[in-house]
PDB file of N, CA and C in Angstrom:
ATOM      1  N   UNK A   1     129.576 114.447 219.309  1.00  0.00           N
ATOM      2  CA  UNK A   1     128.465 115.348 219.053  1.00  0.00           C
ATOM      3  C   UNK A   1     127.804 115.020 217.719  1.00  0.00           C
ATOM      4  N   UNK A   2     128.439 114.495 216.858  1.00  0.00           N
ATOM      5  CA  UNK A   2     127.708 114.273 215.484  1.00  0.00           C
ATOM      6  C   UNK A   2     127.557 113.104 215.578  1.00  0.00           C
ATOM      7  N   UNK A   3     127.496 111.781 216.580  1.00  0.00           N
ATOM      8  CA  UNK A   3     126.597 111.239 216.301  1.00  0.00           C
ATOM      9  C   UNK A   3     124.899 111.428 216.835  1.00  0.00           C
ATOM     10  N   UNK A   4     125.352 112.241 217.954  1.00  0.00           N
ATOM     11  CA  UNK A   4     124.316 112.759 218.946  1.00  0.00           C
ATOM     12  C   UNK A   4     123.286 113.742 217.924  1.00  0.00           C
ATOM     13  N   UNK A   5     123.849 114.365 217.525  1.00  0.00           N
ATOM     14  CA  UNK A   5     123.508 115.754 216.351  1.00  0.00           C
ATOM     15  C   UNK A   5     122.263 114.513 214.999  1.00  0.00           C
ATOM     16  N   UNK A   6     122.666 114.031 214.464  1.00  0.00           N
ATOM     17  CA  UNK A   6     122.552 112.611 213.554  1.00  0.00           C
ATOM     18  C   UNK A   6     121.304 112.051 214.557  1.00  0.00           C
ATOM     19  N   UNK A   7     121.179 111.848 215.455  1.00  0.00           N
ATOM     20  CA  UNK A   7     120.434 110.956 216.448  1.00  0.00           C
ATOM     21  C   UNK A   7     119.232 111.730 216.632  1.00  0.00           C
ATOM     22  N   UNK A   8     119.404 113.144 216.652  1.00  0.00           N
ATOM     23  CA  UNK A   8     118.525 114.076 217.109  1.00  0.00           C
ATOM     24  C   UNK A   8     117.677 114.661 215.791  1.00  0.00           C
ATOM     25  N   UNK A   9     118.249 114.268 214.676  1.00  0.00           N
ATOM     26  CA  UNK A   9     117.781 114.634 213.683  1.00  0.00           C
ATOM     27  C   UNK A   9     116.710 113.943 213.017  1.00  0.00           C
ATOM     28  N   UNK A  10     117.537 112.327 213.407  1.00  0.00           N
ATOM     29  CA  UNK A  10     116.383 111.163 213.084  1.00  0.00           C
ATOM     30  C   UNK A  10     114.649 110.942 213.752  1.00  0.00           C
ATOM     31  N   UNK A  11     115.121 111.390 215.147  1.00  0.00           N
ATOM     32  CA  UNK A  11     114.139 111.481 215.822  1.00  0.00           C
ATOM     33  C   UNK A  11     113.315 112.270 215.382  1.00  0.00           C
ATOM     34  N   UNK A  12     113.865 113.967 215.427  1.00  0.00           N
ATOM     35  CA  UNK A  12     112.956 114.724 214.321  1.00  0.00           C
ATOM     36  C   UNK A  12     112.364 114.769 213.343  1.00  0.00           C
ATOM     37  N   UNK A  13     112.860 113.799 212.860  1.00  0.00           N
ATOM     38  CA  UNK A  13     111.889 113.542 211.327  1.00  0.00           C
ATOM     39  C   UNK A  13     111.430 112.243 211.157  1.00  0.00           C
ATOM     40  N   UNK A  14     111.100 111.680 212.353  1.00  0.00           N
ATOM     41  CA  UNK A  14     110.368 110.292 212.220  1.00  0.00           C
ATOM     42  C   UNK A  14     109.108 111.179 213.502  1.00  0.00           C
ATOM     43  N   UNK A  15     109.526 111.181 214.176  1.00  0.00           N
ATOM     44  CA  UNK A  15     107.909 112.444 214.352  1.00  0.00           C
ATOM     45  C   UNK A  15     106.962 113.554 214.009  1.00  0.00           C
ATOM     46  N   UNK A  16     107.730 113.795 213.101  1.00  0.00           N
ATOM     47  CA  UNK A  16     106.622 114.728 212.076  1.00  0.00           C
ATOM     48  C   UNK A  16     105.677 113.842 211.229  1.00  0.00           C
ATOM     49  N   UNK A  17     106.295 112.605 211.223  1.00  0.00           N
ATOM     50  CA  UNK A  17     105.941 111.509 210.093  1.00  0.00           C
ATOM     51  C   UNK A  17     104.180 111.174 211.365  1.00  0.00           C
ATOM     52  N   UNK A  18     104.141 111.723 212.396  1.00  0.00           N
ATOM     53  CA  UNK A  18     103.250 111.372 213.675  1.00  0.00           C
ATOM     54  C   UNK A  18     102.531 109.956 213.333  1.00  0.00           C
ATOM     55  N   UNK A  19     103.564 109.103 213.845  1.00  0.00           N
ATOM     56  CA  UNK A  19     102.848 107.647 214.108  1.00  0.00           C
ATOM     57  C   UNK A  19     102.356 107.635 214.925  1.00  0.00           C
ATOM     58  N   UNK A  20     101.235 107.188 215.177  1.00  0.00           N
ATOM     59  CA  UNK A  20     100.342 107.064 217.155  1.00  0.00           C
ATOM     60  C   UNK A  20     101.429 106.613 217.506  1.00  0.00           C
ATOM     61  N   UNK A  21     101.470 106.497 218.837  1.00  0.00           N
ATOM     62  CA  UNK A  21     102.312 106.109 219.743  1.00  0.00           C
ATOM     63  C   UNK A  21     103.561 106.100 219.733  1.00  0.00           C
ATOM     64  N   UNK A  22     104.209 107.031 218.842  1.00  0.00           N
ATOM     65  CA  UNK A  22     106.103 107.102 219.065  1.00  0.00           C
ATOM     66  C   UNK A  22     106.321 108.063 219.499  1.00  0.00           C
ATOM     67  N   UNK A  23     107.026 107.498 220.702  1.00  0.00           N
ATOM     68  CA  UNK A  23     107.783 108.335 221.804  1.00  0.00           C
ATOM     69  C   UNK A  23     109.270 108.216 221.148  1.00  0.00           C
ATOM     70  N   UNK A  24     109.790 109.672 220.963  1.00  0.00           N
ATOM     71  CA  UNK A  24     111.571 109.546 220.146  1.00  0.00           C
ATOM     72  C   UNK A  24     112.130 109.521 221.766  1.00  0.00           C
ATOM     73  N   UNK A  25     113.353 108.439 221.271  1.00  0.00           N
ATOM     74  CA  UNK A  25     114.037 108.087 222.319  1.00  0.00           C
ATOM     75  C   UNK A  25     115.693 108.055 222.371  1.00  0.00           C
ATOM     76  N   UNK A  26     116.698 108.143 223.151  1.00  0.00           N
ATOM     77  CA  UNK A  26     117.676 108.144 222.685  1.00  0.00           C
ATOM     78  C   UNK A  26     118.407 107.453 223.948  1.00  0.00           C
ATOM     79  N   UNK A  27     118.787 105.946 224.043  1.00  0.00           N
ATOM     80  CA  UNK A  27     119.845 105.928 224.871  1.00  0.00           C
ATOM     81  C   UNK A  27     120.886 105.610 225.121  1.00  0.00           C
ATOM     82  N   UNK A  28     121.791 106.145 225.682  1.00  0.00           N
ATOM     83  CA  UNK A  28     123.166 106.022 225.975  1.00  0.00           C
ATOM     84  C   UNK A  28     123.552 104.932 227.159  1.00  0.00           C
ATOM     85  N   UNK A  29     124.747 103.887 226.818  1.00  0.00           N
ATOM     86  CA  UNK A  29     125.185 103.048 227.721  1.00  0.00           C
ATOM     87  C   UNK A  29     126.611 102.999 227.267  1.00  0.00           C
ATOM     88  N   UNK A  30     127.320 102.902 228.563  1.00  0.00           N
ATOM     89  CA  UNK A  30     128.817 102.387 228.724  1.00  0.00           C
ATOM     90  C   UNK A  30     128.740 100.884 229.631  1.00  0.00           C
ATOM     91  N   UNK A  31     129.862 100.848 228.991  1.00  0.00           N
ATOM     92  CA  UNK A  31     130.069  99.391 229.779  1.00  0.00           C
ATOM     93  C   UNK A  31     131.778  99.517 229.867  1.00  0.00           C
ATOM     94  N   UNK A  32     132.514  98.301 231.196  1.00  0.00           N
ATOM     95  CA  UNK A  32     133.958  98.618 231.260  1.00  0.00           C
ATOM     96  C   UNK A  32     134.057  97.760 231.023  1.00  0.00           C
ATOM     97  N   UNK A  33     134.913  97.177 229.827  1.00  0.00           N
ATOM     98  CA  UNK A  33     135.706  96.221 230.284  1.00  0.00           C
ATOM     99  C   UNK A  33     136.849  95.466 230.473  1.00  0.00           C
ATOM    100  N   UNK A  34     138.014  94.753 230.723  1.00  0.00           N
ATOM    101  CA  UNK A  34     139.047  94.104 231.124  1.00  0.00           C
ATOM    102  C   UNK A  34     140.105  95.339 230.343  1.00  0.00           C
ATOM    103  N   UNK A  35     139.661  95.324 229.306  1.00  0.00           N
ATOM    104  CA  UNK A  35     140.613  95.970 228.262  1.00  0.00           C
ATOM    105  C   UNK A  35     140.017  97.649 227.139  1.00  0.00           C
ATOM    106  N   UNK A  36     138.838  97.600 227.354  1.00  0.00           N
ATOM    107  CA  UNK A  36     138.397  99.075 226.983  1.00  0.00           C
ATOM    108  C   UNK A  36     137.148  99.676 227.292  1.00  0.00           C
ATOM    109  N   UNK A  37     136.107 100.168 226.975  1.00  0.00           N
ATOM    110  CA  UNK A  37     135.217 101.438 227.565  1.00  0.00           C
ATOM    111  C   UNK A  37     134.316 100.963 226.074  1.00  0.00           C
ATOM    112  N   UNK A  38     133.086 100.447 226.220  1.00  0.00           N
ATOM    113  CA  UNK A  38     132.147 100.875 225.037  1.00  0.00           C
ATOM    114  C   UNK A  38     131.130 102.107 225.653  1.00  0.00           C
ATOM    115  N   UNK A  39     131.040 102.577 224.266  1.00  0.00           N
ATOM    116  CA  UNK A  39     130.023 103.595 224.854  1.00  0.00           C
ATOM    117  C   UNK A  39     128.808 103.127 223.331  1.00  0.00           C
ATOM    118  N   UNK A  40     127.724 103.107 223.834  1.00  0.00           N
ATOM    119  CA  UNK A  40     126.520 102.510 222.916  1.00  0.00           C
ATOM    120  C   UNK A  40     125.690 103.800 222.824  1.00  0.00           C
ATOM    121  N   UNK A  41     125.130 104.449 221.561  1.00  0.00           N
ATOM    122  CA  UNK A  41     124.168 105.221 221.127  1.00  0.00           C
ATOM    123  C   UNK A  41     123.435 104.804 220.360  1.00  0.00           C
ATOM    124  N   UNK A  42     122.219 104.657 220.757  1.00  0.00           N
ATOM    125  CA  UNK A  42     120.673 104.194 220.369  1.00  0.00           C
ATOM    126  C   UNK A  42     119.724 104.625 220.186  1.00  0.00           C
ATOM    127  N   UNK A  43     118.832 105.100 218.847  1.00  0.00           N
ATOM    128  CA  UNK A  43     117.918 105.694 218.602  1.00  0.00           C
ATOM    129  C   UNK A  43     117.068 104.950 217.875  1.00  0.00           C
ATOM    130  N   UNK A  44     115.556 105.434 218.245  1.00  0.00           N
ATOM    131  CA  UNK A  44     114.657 104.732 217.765  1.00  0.00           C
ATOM    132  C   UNK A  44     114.163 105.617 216.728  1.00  0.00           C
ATOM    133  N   UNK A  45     114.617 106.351 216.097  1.00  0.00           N
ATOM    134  CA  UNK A  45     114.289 107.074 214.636  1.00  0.00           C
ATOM    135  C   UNK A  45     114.290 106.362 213.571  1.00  0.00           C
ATOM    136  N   UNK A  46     114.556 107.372 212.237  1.00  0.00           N
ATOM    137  CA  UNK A  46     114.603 106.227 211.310  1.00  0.00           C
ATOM    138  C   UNK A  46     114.956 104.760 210.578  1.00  0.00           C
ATOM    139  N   UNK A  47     116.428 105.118 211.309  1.00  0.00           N
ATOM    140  CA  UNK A  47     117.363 103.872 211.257  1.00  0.00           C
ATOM    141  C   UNK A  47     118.114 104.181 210.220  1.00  0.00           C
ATOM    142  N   UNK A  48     119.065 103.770 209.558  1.00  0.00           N
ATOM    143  CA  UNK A  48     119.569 103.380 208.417  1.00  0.00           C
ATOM    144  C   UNK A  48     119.628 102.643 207.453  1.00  0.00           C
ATOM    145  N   UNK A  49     119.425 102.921 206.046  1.00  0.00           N
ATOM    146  CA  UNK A  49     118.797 101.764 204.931  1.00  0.00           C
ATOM    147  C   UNK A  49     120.220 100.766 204.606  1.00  0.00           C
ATOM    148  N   UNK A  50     119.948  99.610 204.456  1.00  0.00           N
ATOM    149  CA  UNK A  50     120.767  98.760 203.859  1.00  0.00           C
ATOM    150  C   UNK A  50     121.620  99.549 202.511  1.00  0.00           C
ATOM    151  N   UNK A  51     120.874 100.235 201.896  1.00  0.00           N
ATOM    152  CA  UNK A  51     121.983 100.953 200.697  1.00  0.00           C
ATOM    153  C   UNK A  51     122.804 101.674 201.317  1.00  0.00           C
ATOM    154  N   UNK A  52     122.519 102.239 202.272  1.00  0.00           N
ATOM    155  CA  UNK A  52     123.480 103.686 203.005  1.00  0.00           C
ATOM    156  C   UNK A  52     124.205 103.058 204.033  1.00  0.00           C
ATOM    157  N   UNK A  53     124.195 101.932 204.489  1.00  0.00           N
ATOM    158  CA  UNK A  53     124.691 101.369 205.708  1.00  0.00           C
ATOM    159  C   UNK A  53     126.807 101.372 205.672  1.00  0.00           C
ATOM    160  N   UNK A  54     127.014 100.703 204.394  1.00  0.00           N
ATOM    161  CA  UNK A  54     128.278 100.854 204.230  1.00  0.00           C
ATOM    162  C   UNK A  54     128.659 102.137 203.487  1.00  0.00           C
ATOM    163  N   UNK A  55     128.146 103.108 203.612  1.00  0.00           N
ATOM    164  CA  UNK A  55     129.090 104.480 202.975  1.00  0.00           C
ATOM    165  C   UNK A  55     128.966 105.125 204.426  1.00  0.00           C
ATOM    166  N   UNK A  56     128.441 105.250 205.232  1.00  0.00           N
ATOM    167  CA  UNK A  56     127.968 106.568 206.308  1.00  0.00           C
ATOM    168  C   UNK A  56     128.716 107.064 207.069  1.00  0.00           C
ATOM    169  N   UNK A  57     130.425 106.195 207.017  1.00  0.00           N
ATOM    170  CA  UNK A  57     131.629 106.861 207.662  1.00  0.00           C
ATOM    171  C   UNK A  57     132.247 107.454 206.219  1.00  0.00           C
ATOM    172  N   UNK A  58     132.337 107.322 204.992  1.00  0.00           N
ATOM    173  CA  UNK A  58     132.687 107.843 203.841  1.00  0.00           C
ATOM    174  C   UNK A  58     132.683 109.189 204.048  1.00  0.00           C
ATOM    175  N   UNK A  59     133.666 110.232 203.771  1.00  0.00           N
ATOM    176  CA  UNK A  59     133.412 111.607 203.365  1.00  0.00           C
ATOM    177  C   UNK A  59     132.807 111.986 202.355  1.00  0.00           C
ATOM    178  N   UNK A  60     131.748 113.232 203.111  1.00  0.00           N
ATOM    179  CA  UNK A  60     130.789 113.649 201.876  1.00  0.00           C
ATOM    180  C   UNK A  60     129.820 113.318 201.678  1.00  0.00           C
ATOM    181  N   UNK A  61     129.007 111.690 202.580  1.00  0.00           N
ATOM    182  CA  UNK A  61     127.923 110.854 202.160  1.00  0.00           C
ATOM    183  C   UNK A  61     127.150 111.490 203.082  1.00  0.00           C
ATOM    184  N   UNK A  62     126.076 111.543 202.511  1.00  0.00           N
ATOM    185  CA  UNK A  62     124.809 112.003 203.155  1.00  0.00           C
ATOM    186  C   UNK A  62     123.332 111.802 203.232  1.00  0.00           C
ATOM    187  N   UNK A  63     122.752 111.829 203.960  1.00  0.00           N
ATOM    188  CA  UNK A  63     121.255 111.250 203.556  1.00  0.00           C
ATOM    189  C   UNK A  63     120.085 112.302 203.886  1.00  0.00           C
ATOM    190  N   UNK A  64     120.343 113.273 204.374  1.00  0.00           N
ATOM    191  CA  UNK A  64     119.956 114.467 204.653  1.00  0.00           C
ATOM    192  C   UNK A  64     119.678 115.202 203.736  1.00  0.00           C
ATOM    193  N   UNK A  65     118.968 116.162 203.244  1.00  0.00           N
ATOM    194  CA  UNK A  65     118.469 117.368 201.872  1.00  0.00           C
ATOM    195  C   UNK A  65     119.591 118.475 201.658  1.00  0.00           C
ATOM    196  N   UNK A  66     119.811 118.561 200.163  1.00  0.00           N
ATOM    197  CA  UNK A  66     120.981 119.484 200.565  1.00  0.00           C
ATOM    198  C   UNK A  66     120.796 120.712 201.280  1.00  0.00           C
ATOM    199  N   UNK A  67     122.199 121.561 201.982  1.00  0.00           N
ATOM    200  CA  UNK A  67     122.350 122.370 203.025  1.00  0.00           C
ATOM    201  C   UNK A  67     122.027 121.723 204.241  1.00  0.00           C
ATOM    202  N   UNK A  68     121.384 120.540 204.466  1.00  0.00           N
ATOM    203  CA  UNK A  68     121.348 120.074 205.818  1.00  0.00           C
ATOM    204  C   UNK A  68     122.328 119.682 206.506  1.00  0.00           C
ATOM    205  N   UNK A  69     122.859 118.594 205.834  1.00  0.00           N
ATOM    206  CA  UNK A  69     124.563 118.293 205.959  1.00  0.00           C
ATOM    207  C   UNK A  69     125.479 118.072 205.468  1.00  0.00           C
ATOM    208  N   UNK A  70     126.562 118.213 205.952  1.00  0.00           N
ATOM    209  CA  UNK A  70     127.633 117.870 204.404  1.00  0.00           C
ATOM    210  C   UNK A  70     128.573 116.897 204.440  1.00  0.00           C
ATOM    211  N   UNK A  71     128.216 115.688 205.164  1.00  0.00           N
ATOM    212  CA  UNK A  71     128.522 114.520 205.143  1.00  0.00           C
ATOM    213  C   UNK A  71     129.861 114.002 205.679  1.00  0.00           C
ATOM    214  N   UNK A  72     130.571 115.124 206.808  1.00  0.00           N
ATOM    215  CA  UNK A  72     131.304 114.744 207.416  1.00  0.00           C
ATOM    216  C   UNK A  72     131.058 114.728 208.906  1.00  0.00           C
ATOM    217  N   UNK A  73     130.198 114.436 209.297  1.00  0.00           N
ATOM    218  CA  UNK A  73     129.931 114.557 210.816  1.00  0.00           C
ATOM    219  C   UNK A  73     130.454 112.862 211.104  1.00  0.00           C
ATOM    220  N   UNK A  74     129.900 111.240 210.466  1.00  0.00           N
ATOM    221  CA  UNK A  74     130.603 110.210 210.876  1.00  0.00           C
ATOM    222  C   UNK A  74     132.104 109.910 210.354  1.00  0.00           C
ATOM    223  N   UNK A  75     132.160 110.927 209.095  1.00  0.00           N
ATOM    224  CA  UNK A  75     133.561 110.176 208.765  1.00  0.00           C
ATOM    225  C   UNK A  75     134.761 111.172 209.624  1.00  0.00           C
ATOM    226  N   UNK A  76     134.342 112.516 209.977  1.00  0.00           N
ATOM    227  CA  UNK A  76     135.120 112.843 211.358  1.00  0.00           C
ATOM    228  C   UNK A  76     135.067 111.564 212.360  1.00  0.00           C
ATOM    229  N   UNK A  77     134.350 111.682 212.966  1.00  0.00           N
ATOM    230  CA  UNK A  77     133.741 110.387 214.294  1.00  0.00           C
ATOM    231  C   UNK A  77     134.300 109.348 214.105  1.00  0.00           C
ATOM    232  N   UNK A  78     134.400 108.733 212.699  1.00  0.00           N
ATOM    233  CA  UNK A  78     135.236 107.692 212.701  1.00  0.00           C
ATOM    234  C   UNK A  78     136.647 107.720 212.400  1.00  0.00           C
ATOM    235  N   UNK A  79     137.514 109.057 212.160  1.00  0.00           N
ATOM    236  CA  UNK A  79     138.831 109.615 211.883  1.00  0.00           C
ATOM    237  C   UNK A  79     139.048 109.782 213.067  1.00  0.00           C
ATOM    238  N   UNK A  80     138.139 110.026 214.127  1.00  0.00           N
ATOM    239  CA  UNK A  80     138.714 110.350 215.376  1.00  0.00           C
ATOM    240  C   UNK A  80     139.099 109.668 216.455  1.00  0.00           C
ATOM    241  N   UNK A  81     137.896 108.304 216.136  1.00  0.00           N
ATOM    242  CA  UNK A  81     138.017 107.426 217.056  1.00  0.00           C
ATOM    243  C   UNK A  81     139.106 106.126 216.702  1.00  0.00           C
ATOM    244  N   UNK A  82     139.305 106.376 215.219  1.00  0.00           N
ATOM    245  CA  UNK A  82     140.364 105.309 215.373  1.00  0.00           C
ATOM    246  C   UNK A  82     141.838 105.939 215.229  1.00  0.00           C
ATOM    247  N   UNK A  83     142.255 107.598 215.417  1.00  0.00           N
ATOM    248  CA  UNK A  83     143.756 107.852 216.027  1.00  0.00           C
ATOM    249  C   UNK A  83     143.294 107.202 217.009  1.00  0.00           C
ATOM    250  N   UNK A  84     142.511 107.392 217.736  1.00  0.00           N
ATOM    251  CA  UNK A  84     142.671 107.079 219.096  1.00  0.00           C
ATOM    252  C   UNK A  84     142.889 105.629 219.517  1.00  0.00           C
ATOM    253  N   UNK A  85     143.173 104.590 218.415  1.00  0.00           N
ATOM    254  CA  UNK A  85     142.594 103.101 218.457  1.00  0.00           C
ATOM    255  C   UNK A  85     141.871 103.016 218.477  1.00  0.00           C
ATOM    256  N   UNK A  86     140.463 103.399 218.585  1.00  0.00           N
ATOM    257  CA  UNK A  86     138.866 102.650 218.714  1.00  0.00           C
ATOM    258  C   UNK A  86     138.489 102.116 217.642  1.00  0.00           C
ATOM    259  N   UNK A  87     137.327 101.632 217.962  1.00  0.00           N
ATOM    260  CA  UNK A  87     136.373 100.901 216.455  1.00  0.00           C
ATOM    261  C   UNK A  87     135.035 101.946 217.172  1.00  0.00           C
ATOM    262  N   UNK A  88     134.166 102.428 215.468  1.00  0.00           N
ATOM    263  CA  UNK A  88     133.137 102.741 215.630  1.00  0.00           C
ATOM    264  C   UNK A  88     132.672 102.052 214.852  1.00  0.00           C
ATOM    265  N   UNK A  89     131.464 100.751 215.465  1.00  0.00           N
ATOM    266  CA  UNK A  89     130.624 100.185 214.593  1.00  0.00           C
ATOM    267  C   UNK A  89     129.076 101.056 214.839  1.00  0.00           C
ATOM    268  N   UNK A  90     128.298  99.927 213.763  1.00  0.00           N
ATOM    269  CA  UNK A  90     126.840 100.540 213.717  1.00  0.00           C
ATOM    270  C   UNK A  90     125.947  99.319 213.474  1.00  0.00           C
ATOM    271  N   UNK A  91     125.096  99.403 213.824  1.00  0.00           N
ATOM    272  CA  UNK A  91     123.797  98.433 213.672  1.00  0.00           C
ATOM    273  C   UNK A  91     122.744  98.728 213.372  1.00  0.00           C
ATOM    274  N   UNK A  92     121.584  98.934 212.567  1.00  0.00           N
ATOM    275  CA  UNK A  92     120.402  99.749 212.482  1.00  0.00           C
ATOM    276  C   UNK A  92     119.391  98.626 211.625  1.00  0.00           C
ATOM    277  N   UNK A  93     118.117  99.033 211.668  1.00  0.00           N
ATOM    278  CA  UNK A  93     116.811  98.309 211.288  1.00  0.00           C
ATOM    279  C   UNK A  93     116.252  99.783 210.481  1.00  0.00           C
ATOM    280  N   UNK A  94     116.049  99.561 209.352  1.00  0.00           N
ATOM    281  CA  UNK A  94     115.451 100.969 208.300  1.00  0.00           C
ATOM    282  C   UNK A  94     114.053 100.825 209.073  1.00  0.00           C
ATOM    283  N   UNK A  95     113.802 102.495 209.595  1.00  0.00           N
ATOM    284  CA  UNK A  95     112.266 102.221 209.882  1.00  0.00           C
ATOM    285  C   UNK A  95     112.651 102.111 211.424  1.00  0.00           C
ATOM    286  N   UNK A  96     113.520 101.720 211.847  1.00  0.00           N
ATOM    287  CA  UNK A  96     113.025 101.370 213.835  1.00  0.00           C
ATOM    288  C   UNK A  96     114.294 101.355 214.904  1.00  0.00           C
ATOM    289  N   UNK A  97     115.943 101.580 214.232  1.00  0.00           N
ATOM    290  CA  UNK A  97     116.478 102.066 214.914  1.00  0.00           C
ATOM    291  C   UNK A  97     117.885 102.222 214.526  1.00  0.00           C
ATOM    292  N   UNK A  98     118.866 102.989 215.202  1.00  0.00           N
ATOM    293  CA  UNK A  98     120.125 103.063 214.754  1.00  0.00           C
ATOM    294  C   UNK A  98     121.396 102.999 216.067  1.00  0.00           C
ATOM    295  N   UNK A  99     121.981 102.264 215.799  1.00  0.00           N
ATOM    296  CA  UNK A  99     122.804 102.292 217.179  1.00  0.00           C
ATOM    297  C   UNK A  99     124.251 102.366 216.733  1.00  0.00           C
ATOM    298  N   UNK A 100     125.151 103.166 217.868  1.00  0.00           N
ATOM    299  CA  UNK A 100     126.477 102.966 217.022  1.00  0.00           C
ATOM    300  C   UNK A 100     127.226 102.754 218.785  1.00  0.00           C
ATOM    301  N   UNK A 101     128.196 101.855 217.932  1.00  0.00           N
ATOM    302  CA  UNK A 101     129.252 101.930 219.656  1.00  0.00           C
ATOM    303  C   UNK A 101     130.100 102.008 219.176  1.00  0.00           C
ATOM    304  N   UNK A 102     130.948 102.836 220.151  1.00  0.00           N
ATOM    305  CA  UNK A 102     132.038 103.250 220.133  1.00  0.00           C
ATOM    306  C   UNK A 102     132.892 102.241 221.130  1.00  0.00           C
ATOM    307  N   UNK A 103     134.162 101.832 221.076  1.00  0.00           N
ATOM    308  CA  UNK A 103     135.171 101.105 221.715  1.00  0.00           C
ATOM    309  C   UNK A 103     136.301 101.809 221.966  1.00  0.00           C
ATOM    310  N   UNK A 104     136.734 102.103 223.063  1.00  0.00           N
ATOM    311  CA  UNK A 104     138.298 102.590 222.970  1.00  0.00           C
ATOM    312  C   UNK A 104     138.824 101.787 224.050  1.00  0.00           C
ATOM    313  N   UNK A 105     140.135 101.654 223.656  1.00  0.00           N
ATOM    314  CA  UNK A 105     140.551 100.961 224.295  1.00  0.00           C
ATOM    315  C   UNK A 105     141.452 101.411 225.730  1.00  0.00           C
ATOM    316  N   UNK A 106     142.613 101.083 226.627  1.00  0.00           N
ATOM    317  CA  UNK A 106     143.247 101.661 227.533  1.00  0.00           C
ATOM    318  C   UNK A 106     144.001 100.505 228.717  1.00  0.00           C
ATOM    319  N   UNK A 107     144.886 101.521 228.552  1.00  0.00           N
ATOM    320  CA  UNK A 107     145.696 100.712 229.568  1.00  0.00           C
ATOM    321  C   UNK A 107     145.680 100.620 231.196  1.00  0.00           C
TER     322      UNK A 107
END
């Protein structure tokens, strides 16, 4: 939910910004394979800046105004997904998109 929450937020505030033609978008893909389950979340909002890129699973980090958030919504997400064994990576373009997949694995 908090990356979904995070996703929905970006969108929101890259359309107030009203560029002609941006449609906010968000999509979700799984894939199976041999050995685990990705699940891919993709938004075409703001993205994430190269300065913020390596803190954003950190507790406490935030990029949001204060009272908006309090900077544990990825570093839960990423406490959670790796009891579980997973990897949560991320990929993003500042300005045009943010994607994160999730991996878990299974027997």
């Amino acid at each position: 939910m908090n990356i979904y929450n995070n996703a929905f937020y970006s969108l929101n505030e890259k359309a107030k910004k009203q560029i002609p033609g941006y449609k906010p978008e968000i999509t979700v893909t799984t894939k199976r394979e041999v050995d685990k389950v990705i699940i891919t979340i993709r938004d075409n909002g703001l993205g994430i800046s190269k300065k913020s890129i390596d803190k954003i699973f950190q507790p406490f980090f935030t990029t949001k105004p204060t009272g908006l958030g309090t900077g544990l919504g990825l570093s839960l997400s990423y406490d959670i997904i790796k009891a579980h064994e997973g990897e949560l990576k991320v990929e993003s373009a500042e300005g045009e998109f943010a994607e994160f997949i999730v991996e878990l694995g299974y027997e």
